[in-house]
Protein backbone atom coordinates (compact mmCIF):
# COMPACT_ATOMS: atom_id res chain seq x y z
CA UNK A 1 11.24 -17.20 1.43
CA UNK A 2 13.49 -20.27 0.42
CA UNK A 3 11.34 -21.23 -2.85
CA UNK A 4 10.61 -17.50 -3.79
CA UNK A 5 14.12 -17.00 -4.03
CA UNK A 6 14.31 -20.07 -5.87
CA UNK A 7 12.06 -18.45 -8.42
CA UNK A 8 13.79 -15.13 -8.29
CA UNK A 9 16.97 -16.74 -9.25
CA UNK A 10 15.15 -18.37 -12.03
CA UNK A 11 13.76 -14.92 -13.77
CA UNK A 12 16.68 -13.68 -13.16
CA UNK A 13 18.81 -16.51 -15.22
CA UNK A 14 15.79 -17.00 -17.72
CA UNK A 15 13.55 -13.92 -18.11
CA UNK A 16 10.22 -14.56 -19.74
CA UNK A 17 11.14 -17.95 -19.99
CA UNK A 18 11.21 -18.81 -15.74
CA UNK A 19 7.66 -16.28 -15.42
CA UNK A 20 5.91 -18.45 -18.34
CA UNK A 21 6.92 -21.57 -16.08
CA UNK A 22 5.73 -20.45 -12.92
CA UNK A 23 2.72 -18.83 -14.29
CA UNK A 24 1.88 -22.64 -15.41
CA UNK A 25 3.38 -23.97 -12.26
CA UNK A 26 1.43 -21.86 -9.55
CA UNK A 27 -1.18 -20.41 -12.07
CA UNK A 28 -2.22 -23.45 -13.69
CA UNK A 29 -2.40 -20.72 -17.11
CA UNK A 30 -0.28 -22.47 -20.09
CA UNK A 31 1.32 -18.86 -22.07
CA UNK A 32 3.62 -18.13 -24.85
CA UNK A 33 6.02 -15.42 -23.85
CA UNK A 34 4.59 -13.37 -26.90
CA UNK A 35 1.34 -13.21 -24.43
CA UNK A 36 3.24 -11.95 -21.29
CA UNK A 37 1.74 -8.35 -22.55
CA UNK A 38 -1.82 -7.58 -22.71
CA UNK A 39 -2.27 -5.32 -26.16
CA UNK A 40 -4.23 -2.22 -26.03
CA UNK A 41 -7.24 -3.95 -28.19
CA UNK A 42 -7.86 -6.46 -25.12
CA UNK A 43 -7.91 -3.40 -22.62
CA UNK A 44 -10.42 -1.41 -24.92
CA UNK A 45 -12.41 -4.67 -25.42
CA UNK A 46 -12.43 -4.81 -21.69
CA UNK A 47 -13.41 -1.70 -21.20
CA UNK A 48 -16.32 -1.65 -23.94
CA UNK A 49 -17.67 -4.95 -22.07
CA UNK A 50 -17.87 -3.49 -18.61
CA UNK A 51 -21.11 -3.53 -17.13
CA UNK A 52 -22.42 0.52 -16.60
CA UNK A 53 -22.89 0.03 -13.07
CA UNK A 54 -19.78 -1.28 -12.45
CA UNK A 55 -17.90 1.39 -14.62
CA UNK A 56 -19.52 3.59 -13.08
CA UNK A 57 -18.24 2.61 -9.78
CA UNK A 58 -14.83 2.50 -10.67
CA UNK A 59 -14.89 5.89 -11.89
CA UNK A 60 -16.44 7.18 -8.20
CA UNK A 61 -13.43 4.96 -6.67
CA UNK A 62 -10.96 7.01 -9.07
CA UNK A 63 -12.65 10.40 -8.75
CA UNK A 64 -12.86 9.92 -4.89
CA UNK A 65 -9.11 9.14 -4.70
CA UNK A 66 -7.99 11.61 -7.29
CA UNK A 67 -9.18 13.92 -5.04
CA UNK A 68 -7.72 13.23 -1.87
CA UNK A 69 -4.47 12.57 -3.29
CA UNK A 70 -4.62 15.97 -5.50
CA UNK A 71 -5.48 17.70 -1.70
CA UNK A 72 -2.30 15.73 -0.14
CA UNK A 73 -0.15 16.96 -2.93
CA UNK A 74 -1.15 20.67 -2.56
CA UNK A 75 -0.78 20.49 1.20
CA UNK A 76 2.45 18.51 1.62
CA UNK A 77 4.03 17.59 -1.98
CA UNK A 78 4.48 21.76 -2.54
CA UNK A 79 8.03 22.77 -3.44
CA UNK A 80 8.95 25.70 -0.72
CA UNK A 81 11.82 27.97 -0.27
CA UNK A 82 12.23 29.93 2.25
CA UNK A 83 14.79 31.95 4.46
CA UNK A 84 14.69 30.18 7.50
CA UNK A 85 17.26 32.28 9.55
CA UNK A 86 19.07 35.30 7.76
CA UNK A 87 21.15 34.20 5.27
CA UNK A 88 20.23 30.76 5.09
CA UNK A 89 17.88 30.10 2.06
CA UNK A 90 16.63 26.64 2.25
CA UNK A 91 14.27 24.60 0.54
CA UNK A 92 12.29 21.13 -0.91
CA UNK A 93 11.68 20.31 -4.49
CA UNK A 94 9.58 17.34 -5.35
CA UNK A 95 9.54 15.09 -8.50
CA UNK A 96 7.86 11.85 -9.25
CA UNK A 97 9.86 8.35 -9.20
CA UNK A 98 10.89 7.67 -12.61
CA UNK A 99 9.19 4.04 -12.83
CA UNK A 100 6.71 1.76 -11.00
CA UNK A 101 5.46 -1.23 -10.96
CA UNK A 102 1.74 -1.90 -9.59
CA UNK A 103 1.13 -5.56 -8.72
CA UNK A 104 -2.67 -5.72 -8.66
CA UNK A 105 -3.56 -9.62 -7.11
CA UNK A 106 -5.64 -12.40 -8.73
CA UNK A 107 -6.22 -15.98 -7.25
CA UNK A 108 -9.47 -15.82 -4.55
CA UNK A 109 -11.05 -13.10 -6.26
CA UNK A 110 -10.24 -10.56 -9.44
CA UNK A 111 -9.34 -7.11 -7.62
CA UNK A 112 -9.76 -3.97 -9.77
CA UNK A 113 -10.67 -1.94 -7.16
CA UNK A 114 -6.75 -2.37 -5.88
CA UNK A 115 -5.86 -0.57 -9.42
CA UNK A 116 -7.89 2.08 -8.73
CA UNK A 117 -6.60 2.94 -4.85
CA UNK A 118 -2.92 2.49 -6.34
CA UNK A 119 -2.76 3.52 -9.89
CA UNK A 120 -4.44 6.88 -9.53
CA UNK A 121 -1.99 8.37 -7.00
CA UNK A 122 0.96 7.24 -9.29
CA UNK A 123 -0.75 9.31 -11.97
CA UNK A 124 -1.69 12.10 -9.59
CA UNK A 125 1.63 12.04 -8.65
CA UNK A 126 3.16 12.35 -12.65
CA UNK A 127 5.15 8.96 -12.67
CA UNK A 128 6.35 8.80 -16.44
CA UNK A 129 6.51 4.89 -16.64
CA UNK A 130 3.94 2.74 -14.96
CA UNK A 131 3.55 -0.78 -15.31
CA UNK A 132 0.89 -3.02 -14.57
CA UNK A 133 1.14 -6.48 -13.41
CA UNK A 134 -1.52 -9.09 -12.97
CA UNK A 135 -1.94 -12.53 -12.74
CA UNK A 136 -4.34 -14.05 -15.08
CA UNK A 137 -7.35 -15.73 -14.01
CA UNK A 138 -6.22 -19.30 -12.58
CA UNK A 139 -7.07 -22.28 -15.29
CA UNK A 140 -8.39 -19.94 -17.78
CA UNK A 141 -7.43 -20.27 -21.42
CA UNK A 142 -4.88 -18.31 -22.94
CA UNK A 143 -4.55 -16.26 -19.72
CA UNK A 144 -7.47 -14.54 -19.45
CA UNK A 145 -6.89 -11.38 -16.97
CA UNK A 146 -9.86 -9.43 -15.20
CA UNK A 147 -11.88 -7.29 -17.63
CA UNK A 148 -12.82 -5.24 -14.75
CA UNK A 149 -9.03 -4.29 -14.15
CA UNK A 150 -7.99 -3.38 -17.50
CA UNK A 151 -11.17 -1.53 -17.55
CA UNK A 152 -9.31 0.52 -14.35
CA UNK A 153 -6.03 0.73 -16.88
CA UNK A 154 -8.01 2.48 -19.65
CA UNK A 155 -9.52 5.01 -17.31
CA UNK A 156 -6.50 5.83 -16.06
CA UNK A 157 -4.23 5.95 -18.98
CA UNK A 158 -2.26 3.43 -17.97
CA UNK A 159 -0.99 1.34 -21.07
CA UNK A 160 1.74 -1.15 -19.83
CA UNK A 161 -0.21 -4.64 -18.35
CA UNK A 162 1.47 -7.83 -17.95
CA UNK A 163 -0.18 -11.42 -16.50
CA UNK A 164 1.98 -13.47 -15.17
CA UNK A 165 2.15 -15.40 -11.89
CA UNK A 166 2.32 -12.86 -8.99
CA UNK A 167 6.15 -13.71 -7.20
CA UNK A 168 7.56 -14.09 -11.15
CA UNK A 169 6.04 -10.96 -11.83
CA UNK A 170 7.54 -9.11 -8.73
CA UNK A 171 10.99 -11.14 -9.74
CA UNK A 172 10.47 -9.60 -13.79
CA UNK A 173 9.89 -5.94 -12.38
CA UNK A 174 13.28 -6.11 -10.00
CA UNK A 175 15.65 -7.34 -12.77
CA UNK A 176 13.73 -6.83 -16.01
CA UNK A 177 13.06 -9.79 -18.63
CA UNK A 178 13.15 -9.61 -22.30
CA UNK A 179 9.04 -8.49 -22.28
CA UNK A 180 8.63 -7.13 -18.41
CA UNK A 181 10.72 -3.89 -17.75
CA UNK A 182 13.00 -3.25 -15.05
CA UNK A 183 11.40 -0.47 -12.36
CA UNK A 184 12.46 1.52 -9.49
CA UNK A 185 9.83 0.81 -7.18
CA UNK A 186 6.81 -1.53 -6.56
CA UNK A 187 3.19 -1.10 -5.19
CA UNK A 188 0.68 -3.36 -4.49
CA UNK A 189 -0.91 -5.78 -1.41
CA UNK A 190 -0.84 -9.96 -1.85
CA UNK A 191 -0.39 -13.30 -0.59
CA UNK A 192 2.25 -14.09 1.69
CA UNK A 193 4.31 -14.85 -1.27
CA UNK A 194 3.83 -12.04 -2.99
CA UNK A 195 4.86 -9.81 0.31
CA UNK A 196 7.99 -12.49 0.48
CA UNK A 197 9.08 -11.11 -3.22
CA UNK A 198 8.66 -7.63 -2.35
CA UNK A 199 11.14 -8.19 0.56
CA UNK A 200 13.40 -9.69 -1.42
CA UNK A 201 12.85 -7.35 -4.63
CA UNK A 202 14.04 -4.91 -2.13
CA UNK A 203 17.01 -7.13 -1.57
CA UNK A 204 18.06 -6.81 -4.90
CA UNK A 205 18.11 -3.32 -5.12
CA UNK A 206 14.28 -2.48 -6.18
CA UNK A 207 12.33 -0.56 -3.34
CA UNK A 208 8.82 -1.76 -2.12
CA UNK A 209 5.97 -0.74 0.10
CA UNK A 210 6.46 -2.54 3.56
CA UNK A 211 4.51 -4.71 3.75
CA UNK A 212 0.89 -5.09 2.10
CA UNK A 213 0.15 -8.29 3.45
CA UNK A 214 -3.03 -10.14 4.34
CA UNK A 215 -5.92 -8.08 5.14
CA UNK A 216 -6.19 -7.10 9.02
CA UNK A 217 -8.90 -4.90 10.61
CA UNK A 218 -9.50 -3.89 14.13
CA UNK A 219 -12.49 -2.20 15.68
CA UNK A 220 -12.74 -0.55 19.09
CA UNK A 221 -16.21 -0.63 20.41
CA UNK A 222 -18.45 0.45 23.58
CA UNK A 223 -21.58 -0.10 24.55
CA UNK A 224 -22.74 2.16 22.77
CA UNK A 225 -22.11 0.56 19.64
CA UNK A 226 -24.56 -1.66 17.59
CA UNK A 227 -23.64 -4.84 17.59
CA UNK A 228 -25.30 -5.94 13.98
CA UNK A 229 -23.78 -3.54 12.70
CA UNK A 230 -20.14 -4.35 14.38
CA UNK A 231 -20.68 -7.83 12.86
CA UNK A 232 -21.42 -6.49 9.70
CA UNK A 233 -18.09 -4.84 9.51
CA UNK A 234 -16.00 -7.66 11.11
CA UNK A 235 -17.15 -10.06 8.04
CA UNK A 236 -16.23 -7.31 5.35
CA UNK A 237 -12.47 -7.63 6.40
CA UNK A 238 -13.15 -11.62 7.91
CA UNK A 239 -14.19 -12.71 4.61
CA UNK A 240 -10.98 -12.37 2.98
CA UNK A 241 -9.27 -15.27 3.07
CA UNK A 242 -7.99 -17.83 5.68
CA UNK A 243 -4.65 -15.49 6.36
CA UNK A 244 -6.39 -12.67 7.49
CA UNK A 245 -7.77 -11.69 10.94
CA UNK A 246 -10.75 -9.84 11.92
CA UNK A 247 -11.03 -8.61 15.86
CA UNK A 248 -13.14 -6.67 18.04
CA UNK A 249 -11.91 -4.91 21.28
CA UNK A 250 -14.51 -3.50 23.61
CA UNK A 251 -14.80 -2.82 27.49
CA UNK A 252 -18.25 -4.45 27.56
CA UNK A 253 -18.95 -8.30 27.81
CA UNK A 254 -22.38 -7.77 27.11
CA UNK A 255 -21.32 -6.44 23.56
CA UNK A 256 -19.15 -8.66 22.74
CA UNK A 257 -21.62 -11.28 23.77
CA UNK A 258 -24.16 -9.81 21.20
CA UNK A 259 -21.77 -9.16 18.41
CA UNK A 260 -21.23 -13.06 19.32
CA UNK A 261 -24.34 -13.66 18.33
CA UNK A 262 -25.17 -11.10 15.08
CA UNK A 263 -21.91 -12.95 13.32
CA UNK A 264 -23.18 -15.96 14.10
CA UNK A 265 -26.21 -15.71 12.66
CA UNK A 266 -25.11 -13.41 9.77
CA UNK A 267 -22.18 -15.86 8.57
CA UNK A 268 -24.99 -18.53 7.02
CA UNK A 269 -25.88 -16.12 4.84
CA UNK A 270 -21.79 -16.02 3.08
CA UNK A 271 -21.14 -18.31 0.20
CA UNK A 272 -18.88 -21.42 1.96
CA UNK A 273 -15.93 -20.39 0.95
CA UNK A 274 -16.35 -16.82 2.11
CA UNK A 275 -17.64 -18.34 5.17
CA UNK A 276 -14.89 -20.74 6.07
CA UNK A 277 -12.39 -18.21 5.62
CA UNK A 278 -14.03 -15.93 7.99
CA UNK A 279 -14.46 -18.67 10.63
CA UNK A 280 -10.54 -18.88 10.88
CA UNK A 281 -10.76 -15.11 10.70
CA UNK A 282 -12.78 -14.50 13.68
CA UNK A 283 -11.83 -17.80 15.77
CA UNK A 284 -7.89 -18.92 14.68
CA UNK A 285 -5.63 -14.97 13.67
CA UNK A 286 -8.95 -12.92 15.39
CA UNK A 287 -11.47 -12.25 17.97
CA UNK A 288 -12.65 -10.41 20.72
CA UNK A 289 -10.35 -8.50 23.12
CA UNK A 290 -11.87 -7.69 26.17
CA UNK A 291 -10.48 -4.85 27.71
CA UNK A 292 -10.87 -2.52 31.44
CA UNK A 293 -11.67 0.50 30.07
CA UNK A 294 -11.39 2.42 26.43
CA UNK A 295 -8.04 3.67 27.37
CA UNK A 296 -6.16 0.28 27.24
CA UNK A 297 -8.39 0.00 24.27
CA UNK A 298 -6.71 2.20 22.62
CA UNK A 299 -3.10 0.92 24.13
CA UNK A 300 -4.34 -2.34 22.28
CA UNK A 301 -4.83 -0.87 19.05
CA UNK A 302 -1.69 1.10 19.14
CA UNK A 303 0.39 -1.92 19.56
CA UNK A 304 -1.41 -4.20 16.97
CA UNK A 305 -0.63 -1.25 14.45
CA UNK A 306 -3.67 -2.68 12.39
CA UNK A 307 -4.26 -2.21 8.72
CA UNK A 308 -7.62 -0.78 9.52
CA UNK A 309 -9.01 0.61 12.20
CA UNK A 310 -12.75 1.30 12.80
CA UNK A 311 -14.12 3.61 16.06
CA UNK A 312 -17.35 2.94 16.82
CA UNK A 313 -17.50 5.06 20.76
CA UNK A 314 -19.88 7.38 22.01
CA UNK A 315 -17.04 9.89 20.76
CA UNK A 316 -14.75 8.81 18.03
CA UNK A 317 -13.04 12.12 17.92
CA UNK A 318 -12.03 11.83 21.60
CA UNK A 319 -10.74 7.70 20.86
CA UNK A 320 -9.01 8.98 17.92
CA UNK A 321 -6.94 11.46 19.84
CA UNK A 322 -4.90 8.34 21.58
CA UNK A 323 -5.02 6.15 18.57
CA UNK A 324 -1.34 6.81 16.69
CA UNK A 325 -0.52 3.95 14.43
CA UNK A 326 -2.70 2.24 11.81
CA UNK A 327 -3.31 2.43 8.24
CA UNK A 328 -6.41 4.04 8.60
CA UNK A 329 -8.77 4.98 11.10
CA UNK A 330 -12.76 5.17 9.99
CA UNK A 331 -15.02 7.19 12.57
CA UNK A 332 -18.52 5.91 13.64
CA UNK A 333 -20.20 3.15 12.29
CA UNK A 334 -21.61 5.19 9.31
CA UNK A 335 -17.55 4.56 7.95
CA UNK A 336 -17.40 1.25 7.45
CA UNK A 337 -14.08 -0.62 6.04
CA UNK A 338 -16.22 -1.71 3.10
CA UNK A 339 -16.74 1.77 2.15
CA UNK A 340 -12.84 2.83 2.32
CA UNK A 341 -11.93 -0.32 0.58
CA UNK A 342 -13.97 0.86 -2.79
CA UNK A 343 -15.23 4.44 -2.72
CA UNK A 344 -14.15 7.01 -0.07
CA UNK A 345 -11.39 7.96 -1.68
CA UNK A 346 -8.54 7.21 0.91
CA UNK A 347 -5.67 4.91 0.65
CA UNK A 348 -7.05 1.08 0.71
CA UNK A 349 -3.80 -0.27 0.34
CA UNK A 350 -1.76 -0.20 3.70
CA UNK A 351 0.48 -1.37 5.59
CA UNK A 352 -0.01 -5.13 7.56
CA UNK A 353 2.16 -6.75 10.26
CA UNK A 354 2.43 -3.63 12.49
CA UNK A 355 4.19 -1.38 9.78
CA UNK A 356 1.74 0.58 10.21
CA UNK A 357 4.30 1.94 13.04
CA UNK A 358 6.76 2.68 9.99
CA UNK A 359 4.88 3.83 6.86
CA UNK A 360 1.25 4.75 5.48
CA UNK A 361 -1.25 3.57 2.89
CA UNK A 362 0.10 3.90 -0.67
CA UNK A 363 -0.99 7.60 -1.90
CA UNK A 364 0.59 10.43 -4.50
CA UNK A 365 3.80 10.44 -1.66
CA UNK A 366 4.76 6.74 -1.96
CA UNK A 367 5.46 7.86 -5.92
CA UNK A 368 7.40 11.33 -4.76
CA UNK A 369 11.40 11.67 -3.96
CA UNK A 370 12.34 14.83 -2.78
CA UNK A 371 15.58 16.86 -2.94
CA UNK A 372 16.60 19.42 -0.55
CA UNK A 373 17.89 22.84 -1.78
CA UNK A 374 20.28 25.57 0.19
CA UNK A 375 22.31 28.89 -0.14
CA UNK A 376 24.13 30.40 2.16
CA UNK A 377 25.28 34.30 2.29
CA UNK A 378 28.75 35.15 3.07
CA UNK A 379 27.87 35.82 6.51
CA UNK A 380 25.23 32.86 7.11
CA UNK A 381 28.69 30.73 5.94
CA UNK A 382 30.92 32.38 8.31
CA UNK A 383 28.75 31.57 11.10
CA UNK A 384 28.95 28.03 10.42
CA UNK A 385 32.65 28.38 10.46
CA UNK A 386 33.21 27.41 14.48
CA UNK A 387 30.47 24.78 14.88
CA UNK A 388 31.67 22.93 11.27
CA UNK A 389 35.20 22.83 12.40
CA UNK A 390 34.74 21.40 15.64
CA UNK A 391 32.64 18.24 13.92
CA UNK A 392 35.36 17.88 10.74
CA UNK A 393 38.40 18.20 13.44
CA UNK A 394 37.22 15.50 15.93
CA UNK A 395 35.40 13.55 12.98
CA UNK A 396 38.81 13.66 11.52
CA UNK A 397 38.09 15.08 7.73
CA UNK A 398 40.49 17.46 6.98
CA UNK A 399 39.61 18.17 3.75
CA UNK A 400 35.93 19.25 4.83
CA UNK A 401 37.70 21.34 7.70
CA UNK A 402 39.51 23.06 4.52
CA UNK A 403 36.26 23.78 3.00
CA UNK A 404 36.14 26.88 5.42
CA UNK A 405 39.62 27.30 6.60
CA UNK A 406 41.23 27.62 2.88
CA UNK A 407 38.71 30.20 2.13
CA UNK A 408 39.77 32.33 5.69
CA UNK A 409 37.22 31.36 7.75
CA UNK A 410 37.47 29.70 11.02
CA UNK A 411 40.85 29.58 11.63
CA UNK A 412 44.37 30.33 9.58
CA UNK A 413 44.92 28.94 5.94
């Protein structure tokens, strides 16, 4: 926290000036300020050099995720009205935050499949400004930033991309620089420095998604389960990086003993560096949990608050029912995490470090504000008369207590 402040307080003096620096600092990327923005020919010269196959699967990852988030809008994002009790005609409007920033992360790997899970509900939900931010590619020349990525941005519409070092980046979009704009709110999972600049972003008056951390996954097993398969699915979340943590929690040793075994033998197959990240993984922030029975299983699960959360029981329906906080919850083994990272359609970016106890994935909502709307009759007013006065008198307000007295009600003028 102590040196991202320091480099908040820079951006903040300097502008483009302090995110050039650290983009060469942490980055290793050597940029003019003039190269801060990424011009529309590089994103449509992107786009024209994506491979078909993998265009193709980022417009299945948007589609998927368009849809769900158009389905959450029409079932909860609906402006009502309504007269809830005669007289009282109350209601909800929803609009879409003015202005966002989406922080999509570079460094281990390029990640355009975090655009897609957080740029489409900002356009399902209507934002009016969105902003891009990326690091570029570390050591490249000239700042090179992920084809794939911008490929996402031209699918989606979205027009304003930056590269610049992640924590400058987060620092630009809180106070605004002479290139990077100022927003309302930002959106987007990263390094532990990146989640310490959207705590203090929030600090400094710009609101943020608690907290998209490191990459966390959970998955509560019986005997029933198959156990290659469980180790399958602990890698896809284990492989992530040497902050993250990948655990199993099951009420049979004999499982665990054999998922033991699958990950074992499946981890020789993982490049090195994917390998040595999911040793510390599955060994140092993971493991297995052995538990008595499903039940404290689920007591487990509910206390970890983990990002995801995969069932794999004789009946996931009947775990689920206990299971109240986590980002997401996947049911059966034919769900896997590596499915609702890309393609299902669902939120993929959620919350880490038990917030999952305060807040869900990002989706059209986390781009929503809503105002609340009321009108009262003559008579729906005069009943509120007695109860409003007592609160005003013993809050000691007079002038709300005039509110109804002056006009005759409740008491003399």
């Amino acid at each position: 926290m102590a040196s991202i402040a320091a480099i908040f307080a820079d951006v903040r003096a300097r502008g483009d000036g302090a995110v050039v620096d650290a983009t060469a600092r942490f980055d290793h990327v050597t940029l003019g300020a003039d190269r801060l923005a990424v011009s529309d020919a590089e994103i449509s010269a992107a786009h024209a050099a994506t491979p078909a196959p993998l265009l193709a699967g980022i417009r299945e990852s948007i589609a998927n995720s368009r849809r769900f988030n158009e389905a959450q809008m029409a079932a909860t994002a609906t402006d009502w009205r309504g007269e809830v009790r005669p007289g009282f005609l109350l209601g909800e409007r929803f609009a879409p935050i003015p202005s966002v920033g989406l922080f999509v992360p570079t460094g281990k790997a390029s990640y355009p499949s975090v655009l897609c899970q957080i740029g489409t509900p900002a356009v399902v939900a209507g934002v009016p400004d969105i902003v891009v931010v990326v690091p570029p590619v570390p050591g490249s020349a000239e700042g090179v930033v992920d084809g794939a990525t911008l490929a996402v941005a031209r699918e989606l519409g979205i027009r304003r991309v930056f590269r610049a070092n992640g924590p400058a980046a987060i620092a630009a979009l809180s106070f605004g620089t002479e290139t990077i704009p100022r927003v309302l709110k930002i959106v987007g999972p990263g390094s532990p420095a990146v989640t310490a600049a959207q705590v203090l972003a929030q600090a400094h008056g710009t609101a943020t998604q608690m907290l998209c951390g490191p990459s966390e996954s959970l998955i509560i097993a019986d005997d029933a389960a198959d156990p290659w398969r469980l180790a399958i699915d602990l890698l896809n979340e284990a492989e992530h990086g040497t902050d993250s943590a990948a655990t199993l929690v099951t009420d049979s040793e004999a499982l665990a003993q054999a998922v033991d075994a699958a990950v074992a033998e499946q981890i020789v197959g993982l490049p090195e560096v994917r390998a040595a990240a999911a040793r510390v993984a599955l060994s140092d922030l993971g493991g297995v949990v052995l538990v008595d029975s499903m039940d404290e299983a689920v007591a487990f699960a509910n206390e970890y608050a983990a990002e995801h959360v995969q069932i794999a029981t004789r009946d996931p329906e009947a775990t689920l029912l206990g299971l109240r906080y986590a980002g997401e919850a996947l049911l059966g083994q034919d769900t896997p995490i590596g499915a609702s990272s890309y393609t299902i359609g669902i939120p993929a970016t959620l919350p880490t470090g038990g917030y999952a106890r305060l807040n869900g994935g990002v989706t059209a909502r986390t781009f929503l504000t809503s105002m609340s709307t009321a009108r009262l009759t003559p008579d729906a007013l005069a009943e509120l008369a007695e109860p409003t006065l007592a609160l005003a008198d013993h809050e000691g307000f007079p002038a709300h207590a005039s509110a109804f007295r002056l006009r005759g009600l409740g008491g003399d003028r």
